[in-house]
Protein backbone atom coordinates (compact mmCIF):
# COMPACT_ATOMS: atom_id res chain seq x y z
CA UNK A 1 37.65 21.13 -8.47
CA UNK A 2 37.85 17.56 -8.78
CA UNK A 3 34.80 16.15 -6.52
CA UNK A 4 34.95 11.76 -5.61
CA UNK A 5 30.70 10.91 -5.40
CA UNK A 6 30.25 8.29 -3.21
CA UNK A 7 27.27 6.43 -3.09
CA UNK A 8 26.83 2.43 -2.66
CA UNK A 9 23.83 2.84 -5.63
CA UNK A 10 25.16 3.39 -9.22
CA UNK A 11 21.80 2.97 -10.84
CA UNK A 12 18.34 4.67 -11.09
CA UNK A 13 16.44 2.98 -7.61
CA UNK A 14 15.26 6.17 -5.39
CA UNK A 15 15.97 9.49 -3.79
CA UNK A 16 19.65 9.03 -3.01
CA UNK A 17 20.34 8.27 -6.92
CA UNK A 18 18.45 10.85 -8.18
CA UNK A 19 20.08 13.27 -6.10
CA UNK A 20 23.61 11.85 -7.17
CA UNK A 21 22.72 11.76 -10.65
CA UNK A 22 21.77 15.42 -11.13
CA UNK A 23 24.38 16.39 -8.59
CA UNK A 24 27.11 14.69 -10.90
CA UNK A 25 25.34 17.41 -13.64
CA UNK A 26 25.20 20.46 -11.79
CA UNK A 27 29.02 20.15 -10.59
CA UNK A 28 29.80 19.34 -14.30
CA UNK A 29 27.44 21.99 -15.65
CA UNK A 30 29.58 24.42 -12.90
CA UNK A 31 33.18 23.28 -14.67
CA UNK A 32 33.69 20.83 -11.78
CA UNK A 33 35.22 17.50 -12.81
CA UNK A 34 33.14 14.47 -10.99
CA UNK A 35 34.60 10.87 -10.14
CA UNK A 36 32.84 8.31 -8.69
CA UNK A 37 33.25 5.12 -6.12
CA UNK A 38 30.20 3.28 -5.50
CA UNK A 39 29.66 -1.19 -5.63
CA UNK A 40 29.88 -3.10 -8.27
CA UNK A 41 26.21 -4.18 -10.19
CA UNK A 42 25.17 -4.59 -13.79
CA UNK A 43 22.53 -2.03 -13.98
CA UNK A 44 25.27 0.64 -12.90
CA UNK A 45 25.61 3.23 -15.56
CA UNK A 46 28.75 3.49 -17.36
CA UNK A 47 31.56 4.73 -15.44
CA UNK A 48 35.59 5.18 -15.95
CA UNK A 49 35.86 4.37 -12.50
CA UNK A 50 34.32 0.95 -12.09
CA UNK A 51 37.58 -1.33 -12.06
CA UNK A 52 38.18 0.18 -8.29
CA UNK A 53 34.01 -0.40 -7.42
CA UNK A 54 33.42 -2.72 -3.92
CA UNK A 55 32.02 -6.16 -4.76
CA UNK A 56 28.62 -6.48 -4.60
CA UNK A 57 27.49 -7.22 -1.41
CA UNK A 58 23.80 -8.54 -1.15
CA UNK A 59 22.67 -9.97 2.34
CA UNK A 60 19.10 -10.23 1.71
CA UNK A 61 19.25 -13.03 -0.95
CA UNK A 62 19.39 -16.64 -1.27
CA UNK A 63 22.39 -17.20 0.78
CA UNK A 64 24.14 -20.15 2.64
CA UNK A 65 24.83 -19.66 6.04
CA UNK A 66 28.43 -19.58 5.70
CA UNK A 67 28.07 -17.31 2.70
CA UNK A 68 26.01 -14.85 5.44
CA UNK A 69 28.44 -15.79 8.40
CA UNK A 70 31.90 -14.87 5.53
CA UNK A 71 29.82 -11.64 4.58
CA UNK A 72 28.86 -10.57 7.93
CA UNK A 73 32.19 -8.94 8.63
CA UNK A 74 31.72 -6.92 5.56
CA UNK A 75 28.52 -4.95 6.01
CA UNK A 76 30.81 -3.57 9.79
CA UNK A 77 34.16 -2.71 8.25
CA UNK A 78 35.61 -3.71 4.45
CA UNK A 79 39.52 -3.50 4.49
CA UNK A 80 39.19 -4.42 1.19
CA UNK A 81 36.74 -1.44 0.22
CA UNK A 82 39.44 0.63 2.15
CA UNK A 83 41.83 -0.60 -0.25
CA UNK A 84 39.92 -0.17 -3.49
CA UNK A 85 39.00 3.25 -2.61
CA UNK A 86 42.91 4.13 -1.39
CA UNK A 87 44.19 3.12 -4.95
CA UNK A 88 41.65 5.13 -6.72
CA UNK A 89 42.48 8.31 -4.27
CA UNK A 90 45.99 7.63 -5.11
CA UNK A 91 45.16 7.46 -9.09
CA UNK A 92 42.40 10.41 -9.43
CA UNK A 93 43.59 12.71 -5.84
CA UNK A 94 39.87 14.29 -5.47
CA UNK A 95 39.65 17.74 -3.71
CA UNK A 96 36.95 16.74 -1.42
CA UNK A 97 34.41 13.62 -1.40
CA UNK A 98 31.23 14.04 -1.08
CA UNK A 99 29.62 10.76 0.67
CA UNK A 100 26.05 9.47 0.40
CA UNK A 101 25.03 5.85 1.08
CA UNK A 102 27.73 4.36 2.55
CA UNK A 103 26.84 1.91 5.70
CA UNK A 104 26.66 -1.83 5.02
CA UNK A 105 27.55 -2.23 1.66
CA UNK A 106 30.65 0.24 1.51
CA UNK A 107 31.21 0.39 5.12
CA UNK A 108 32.62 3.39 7.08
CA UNK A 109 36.06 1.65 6.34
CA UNK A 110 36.32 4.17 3.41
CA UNK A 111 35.60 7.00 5.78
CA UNK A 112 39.12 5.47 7.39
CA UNK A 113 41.01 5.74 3.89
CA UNK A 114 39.44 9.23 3.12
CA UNK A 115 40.76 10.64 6.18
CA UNK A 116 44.55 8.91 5.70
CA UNK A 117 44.88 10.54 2.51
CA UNK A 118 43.58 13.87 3.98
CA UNK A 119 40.57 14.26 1.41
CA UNK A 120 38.36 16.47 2.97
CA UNK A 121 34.60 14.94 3.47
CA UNK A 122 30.85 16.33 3.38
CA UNK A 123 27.73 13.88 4.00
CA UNK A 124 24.43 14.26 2.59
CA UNK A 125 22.08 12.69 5.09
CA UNK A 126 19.29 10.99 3.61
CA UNK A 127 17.86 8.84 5.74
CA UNK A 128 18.07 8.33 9.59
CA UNK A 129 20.55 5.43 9.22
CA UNK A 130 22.95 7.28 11.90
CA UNK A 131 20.42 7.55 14.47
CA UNK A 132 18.58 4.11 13.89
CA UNK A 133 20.12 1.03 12.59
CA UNK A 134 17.10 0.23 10.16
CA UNK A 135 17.00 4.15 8.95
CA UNK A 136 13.23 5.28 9.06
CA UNK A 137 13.13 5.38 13.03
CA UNK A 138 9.90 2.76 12.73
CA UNK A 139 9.43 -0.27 14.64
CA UNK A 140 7.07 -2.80 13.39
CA UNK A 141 5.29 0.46 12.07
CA UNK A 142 5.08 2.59 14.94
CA UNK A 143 7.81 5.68 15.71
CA UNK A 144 10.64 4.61 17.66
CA UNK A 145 13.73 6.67 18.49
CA UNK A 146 15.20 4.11 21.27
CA UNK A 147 18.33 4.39 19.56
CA UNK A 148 18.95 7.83 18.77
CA UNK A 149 21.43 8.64 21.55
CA UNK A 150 23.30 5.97 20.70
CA UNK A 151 22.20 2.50 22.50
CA UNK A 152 21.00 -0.11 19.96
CA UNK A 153 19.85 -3.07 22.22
CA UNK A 154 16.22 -2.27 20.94
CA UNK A 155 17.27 -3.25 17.87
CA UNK A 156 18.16 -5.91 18.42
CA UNK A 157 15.47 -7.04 20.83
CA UNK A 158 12.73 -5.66 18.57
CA UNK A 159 14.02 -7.47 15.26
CA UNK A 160 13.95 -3.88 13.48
CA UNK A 161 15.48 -5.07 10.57
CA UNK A 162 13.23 -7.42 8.61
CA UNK A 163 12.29 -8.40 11.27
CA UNK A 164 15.58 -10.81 11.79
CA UNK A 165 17.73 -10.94 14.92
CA UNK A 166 20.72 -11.90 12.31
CA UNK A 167 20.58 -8.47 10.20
CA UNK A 168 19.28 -6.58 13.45
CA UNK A 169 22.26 -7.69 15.06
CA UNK A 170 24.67 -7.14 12.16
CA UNK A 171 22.65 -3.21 12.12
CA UNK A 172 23.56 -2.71 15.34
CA UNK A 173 27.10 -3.76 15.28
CA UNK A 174 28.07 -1.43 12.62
CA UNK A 175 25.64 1.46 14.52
CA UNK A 176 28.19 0.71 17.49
CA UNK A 177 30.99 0.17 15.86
CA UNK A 178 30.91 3.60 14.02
CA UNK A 179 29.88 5.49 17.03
CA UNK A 180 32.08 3.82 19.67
CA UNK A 181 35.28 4.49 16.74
CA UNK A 182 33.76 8.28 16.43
CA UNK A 183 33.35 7.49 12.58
CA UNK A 184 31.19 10.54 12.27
CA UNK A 185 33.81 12.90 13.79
CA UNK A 186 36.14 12.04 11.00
CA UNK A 187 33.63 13.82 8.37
CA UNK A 188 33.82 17.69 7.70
CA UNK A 189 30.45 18.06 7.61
CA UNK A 190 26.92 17.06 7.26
CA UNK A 191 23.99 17.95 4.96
CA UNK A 192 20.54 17.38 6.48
CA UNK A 193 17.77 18.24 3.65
CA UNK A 194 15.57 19.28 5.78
CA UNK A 195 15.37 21.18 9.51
CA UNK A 196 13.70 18.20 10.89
CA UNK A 197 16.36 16.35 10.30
CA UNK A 198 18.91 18.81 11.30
CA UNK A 199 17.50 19.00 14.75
CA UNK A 200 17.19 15.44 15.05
CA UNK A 201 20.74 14.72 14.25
CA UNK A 202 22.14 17.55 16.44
CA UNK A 203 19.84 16.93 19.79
CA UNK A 204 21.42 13.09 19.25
CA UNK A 205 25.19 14.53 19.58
CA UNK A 206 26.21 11.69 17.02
CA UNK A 207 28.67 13.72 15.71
CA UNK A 208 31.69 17.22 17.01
CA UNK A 209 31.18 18.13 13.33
CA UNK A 210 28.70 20.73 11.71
CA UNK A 211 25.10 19.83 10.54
CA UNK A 212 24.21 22.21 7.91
CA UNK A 213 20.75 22.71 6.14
CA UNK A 214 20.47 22.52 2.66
CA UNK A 215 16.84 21.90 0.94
CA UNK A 216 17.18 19.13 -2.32
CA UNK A 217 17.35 20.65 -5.17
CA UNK A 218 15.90 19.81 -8.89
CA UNK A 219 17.71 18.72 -11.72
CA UNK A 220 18.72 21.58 -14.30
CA UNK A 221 16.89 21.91 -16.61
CA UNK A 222 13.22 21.22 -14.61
CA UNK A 223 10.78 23.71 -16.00
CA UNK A 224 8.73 25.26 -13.44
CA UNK A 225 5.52 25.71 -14.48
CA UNK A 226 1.73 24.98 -13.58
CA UNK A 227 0.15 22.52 -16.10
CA UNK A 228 -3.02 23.35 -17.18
CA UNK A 229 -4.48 19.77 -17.25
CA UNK A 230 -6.33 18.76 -14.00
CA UNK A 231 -8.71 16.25 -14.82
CA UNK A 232 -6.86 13.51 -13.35
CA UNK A 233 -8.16 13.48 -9.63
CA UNK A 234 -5.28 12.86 -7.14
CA UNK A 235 -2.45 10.25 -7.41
CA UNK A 236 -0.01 8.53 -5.39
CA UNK A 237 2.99 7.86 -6.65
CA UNK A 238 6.00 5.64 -4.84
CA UNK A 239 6.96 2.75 -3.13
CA UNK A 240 3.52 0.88 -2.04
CA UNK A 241 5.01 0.11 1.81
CA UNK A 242 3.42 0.52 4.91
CA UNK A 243 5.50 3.58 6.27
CA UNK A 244 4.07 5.16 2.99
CA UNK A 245 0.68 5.04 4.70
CA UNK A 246 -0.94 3.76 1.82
CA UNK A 247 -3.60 1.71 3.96
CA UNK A 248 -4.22 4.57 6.02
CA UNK A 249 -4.85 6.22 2.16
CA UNK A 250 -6.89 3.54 0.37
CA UNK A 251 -9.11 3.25 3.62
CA UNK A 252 -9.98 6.81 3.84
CA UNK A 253 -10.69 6.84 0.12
CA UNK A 254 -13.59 4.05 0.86
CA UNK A 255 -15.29 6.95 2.70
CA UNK A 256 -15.36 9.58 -0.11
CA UNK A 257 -16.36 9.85 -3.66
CA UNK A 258 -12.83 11.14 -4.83
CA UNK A 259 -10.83 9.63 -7.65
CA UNK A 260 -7.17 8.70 -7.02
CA UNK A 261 -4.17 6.43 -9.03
CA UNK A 262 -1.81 4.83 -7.29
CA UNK A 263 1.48 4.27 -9.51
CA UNK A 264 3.84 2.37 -7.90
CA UNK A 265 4.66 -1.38 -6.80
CA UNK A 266 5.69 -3.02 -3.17
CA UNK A 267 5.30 -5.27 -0.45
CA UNK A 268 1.75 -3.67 -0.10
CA UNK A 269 -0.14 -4.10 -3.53
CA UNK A 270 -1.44 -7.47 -2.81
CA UNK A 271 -3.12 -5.94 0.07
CA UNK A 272 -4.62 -3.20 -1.61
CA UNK A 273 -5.75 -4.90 -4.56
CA UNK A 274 -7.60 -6.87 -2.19
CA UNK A 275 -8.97 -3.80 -0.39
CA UNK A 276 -10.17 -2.21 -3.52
CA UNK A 277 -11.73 -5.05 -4.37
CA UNK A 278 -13.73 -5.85 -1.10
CA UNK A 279 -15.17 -2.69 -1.02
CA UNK A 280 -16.20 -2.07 -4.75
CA UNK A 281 -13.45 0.89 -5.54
CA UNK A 282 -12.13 -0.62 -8.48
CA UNK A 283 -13.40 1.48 -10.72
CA UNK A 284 -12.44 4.74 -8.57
CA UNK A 285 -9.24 3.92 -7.24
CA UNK A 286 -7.05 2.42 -10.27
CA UNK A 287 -3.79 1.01 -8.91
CA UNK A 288 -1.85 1.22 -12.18
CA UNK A 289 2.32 -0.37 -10.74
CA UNK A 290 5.17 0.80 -11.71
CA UNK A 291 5.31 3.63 -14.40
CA UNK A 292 8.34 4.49 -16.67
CA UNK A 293 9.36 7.91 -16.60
CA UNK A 294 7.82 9.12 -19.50
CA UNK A 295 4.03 7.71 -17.90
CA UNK A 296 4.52 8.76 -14.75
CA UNK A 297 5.23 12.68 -16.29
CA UNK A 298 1.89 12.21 -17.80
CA UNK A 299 0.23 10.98 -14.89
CA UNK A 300 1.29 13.64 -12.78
CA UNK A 301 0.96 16.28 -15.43
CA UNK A 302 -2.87 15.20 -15.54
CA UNK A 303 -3.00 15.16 -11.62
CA UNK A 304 -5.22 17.83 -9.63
CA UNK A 305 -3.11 17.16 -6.59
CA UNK A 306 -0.56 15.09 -5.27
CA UNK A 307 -1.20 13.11 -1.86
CA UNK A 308 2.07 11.89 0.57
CA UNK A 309 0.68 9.83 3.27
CA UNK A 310 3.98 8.95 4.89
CA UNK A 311 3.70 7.77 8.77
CA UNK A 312 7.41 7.80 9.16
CA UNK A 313 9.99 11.03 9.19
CA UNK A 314 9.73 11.62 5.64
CA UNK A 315 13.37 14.00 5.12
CA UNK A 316 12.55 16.12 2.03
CA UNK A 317 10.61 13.99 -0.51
CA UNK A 318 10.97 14.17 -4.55
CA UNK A 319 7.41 13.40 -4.86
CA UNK A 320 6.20 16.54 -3.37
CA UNK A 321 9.43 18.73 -4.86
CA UNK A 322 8.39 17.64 -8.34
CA UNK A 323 4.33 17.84 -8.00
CA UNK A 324 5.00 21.23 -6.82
CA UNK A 325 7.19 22.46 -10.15
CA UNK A 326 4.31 21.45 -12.71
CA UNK A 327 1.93 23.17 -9.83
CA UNK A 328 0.08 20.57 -8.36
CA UNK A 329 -1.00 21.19 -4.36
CA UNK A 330 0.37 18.60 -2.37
CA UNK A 331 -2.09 17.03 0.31
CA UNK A 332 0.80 15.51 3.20
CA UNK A 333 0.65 13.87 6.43
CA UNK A 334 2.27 16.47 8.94
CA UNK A 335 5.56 14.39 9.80
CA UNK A 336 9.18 14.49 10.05
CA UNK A 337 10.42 17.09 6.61
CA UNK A 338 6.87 17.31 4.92
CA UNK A 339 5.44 20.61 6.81
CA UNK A 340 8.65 22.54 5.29
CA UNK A 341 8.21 21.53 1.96
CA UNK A 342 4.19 22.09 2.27
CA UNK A 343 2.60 25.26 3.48
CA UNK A 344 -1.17 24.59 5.38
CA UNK A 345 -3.68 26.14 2.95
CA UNK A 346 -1.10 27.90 0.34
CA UNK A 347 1.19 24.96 -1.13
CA UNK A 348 -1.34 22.26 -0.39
CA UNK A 349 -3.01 21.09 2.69
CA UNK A 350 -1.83 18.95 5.62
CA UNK A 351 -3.19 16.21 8.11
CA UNK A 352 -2.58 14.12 10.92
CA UNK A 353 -0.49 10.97 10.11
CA UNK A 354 -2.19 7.58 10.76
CA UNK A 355 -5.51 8.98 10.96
CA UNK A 356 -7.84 8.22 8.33
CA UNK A 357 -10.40 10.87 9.50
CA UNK A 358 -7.93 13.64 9.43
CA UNK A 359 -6.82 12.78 5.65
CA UNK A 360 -10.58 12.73 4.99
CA UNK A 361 -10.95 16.05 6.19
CA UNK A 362 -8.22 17.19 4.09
CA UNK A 363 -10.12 15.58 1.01
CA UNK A 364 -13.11 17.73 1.57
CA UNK A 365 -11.54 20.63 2.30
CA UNK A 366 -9.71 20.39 -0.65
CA UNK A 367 -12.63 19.19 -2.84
CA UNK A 368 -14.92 22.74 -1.37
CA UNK A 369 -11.81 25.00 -3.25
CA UNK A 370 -13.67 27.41 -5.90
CA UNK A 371 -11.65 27.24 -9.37
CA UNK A 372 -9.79 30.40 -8.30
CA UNK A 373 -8.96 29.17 -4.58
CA UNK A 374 -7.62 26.26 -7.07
CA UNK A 375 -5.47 28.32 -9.59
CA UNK A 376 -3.74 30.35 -6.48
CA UNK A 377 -2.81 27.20 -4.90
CA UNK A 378 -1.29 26.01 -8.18
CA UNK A 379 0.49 29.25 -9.02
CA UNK A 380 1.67 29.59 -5.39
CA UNK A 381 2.98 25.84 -5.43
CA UNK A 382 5.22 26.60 -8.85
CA UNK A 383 6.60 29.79 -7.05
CA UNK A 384 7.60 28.05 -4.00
CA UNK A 385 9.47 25.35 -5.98
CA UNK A 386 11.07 27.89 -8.09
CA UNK A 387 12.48 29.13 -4.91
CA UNK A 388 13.35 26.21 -2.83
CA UNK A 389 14.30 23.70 -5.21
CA UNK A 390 16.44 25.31 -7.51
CA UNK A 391 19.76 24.02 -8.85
CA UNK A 392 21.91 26.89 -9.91
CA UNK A 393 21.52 28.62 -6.34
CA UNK A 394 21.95 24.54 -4.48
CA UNK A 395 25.47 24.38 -6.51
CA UNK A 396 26.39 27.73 -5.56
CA UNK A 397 26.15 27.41 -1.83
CA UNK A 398 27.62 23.38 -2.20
CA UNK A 399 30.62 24.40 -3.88
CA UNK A 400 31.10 27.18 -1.11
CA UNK A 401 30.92 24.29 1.51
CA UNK A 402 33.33 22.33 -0.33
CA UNK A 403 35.36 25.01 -0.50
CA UNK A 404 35.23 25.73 2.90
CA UNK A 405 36.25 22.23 4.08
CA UNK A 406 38.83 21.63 1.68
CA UNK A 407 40.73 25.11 3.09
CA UNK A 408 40.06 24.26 6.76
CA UNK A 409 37.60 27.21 7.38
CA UNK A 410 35.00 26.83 10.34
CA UNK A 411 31.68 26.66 9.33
């Protein structure tokens, strides 16, 4: 089967990339042959494809106002995407495409071209873009689903986007214009990582077509297994934003003796560098930025436990899905996919988002464990993993689906 990845990323830079990038492996690994369409971009690893990529499109820099006004049209609907992507159907003829971020920089124009050449379509959800026009459902930091059914005046009004009526506006336009043109009908069907999101995007009625559950899997190869090191105390690792709930983190941390690392960077670090060093944590809480990938293995391989703070609706997070194959317990804010992935007292522990008392109580809780209490965790974490997360059994059931849509079966 000859499978067309589409994803507006082409480079390591978070979830949706990782998952694309060990997808592209597990299809191969299967005897599948992969193609991709994605936007054009220097880091973008090498690819036989690239003469038919988009043109970058990048709204958020240093732009002239005409330069926004002549792109503007481009983040709703791209005939020329629609044409790139038509000549490279008409060169490679996929069996099915398998879409991931798409909106803005690719457009749902190529959801148009997909359909006229009768290539069959599945979409992994990863975010909550087709609900809310900014994707995490947060306003100014507090939960809003104003938009979910499908009116995105709040948007607009609340400057949910960077907080700029421009890009709020454009978000909103495209929001419209792919529900008002049923955009999502035209897709096969839909992936949601994680039940919470499956409910979500089925109680909105955004799309006629299916919503099926599948959990993210690891990348072959991943070696399930508890590591024996534990000295490290707990660690953060990820973007340092506010949804992340980092404050809410380095404030309950003031209140206990606990050791922790963040790894990371963001639009946050100033602010808890500042923190830390108000309150005399310095030399507790070590906020260490960005770590390559063979640092940040040893810094969670040294870990006793993983914390994710989030205080948005978190979908099905690597963080945890990796602490829990090298058998660290995950400590996580009870929010959007988080309580699937972690299980209350077996798998880790789990807390009340936004509340810096509640994560505290999860800290001493967690600190009271006797070494055994400890060890079962651990072991019970690496089982869990092994069962959810795995690849083989994630590329069995995929290639099913694609198989299913490509042949016109119901699902």
């Amino acid at each position: 089967m000859k499978v067309l990845l589409i994803n507006k990323f082409l480079y390591p830079r978070g979830g949706s990339e990782s998952y694309c990038f060990a997808l592209a492996d597990l299809l191969k690994a299967m005897g599948h042959q992969v193609i991709w369409f994605s936007m054009k971009d220097e880091r973008n690893i090498p690819c036989e494809q690239s003469a038919f990529f988009a043109d970058n499109v990048d709204f958020s820099g240093n732009q002239s106002p005409i330069q926004k006004i002549k792109g503007a049209s481009r983040l709703i609907y791209s005939k020329e995407n629609k044409a790139r992507i038509s000549a490279l159907i008409e060169q490679e003829h996929p069996d099915v495409a398998h879409l991931n971020l798409v909106h803005r920089h690719l457009t749902f124009s190529i959801v148009d071209a997909l359909k006229e050449h009768h290539v069959p379509m599945v979409f992994t959800m990863h975010d909550l873009i087709a609900l809310c026009p900014n994707y995490t459902m947060l306003s100014h930091g507090s939960i809003c689903e104003r938009c979910s059914s499908g009116g995105y005046r709040p948007c607009i009004q609340q400057k949910c986007v960077k907080d700029s009526t421009l890009k709020s506006l454009l978000a909103a336009l495209e929001a419209r214009h792919i529900r008002r043109g049923h955009g999502y009908d035209q897709i096969n069907a839909f992936i949601a990582p994680s039940q919470f999101l499956c409910d979500k995007l089925t109680a909105s009625h955004f799309s006629t077509s299916p919503v099926i559950r599948m959990t993210n899997f690891l990348p072959l190869g991943t070696r399930y297994e508890r590591q024996s090191d534990a000295s490290g105390g707990f660690l953060y690792f990820g973007r340092l934003s506010h949804e992340k709930g980092v404050r809410t983190l380095v404030r309950a941390f003031a209140h206990c003796e606990e050791t922790l690392t963040l790894a990371g960077d963001g639009e946050e670090r100033e602010w808890i560098a500042g923190f830390l060093r108000d309150n005399g944590m310095e030399g507790r809480v070590r906020l260490v930025g960005f770590q390559n990938k063979e640092s940040m293995g040893a810094l969670l391989s040294s870990a006793r436990a993983v914390i994710v703070p989030s205080e948005w609706y978190e979908n099905c997070p690597y963080t945890i899905m990796e602490a829990m194959s090298m058998g660290k317990p995950v400590l996580g804010s009870r929010i959007g996919g988080i309580p699937e992935l972690v299980e209350d007292g077996k798998t880790g522990l789990l807390f009340e988002p936004f509340q810096e008392k509640s994560l505290l109580e999860a800290l001493h809780r967690f600190a009271g464990l006797t070494d055994a209490e400890y060890a079962a965790m651990a072991d019970a974490s690496v089982a869990a993993a092994k069962s959810k997360f795995d690849a083989q059994a994630y590329g069995e059931r995929l290639v099913r689906l694609y198989e299913s849509v490509e042949q016109g079966r119901s699902l």
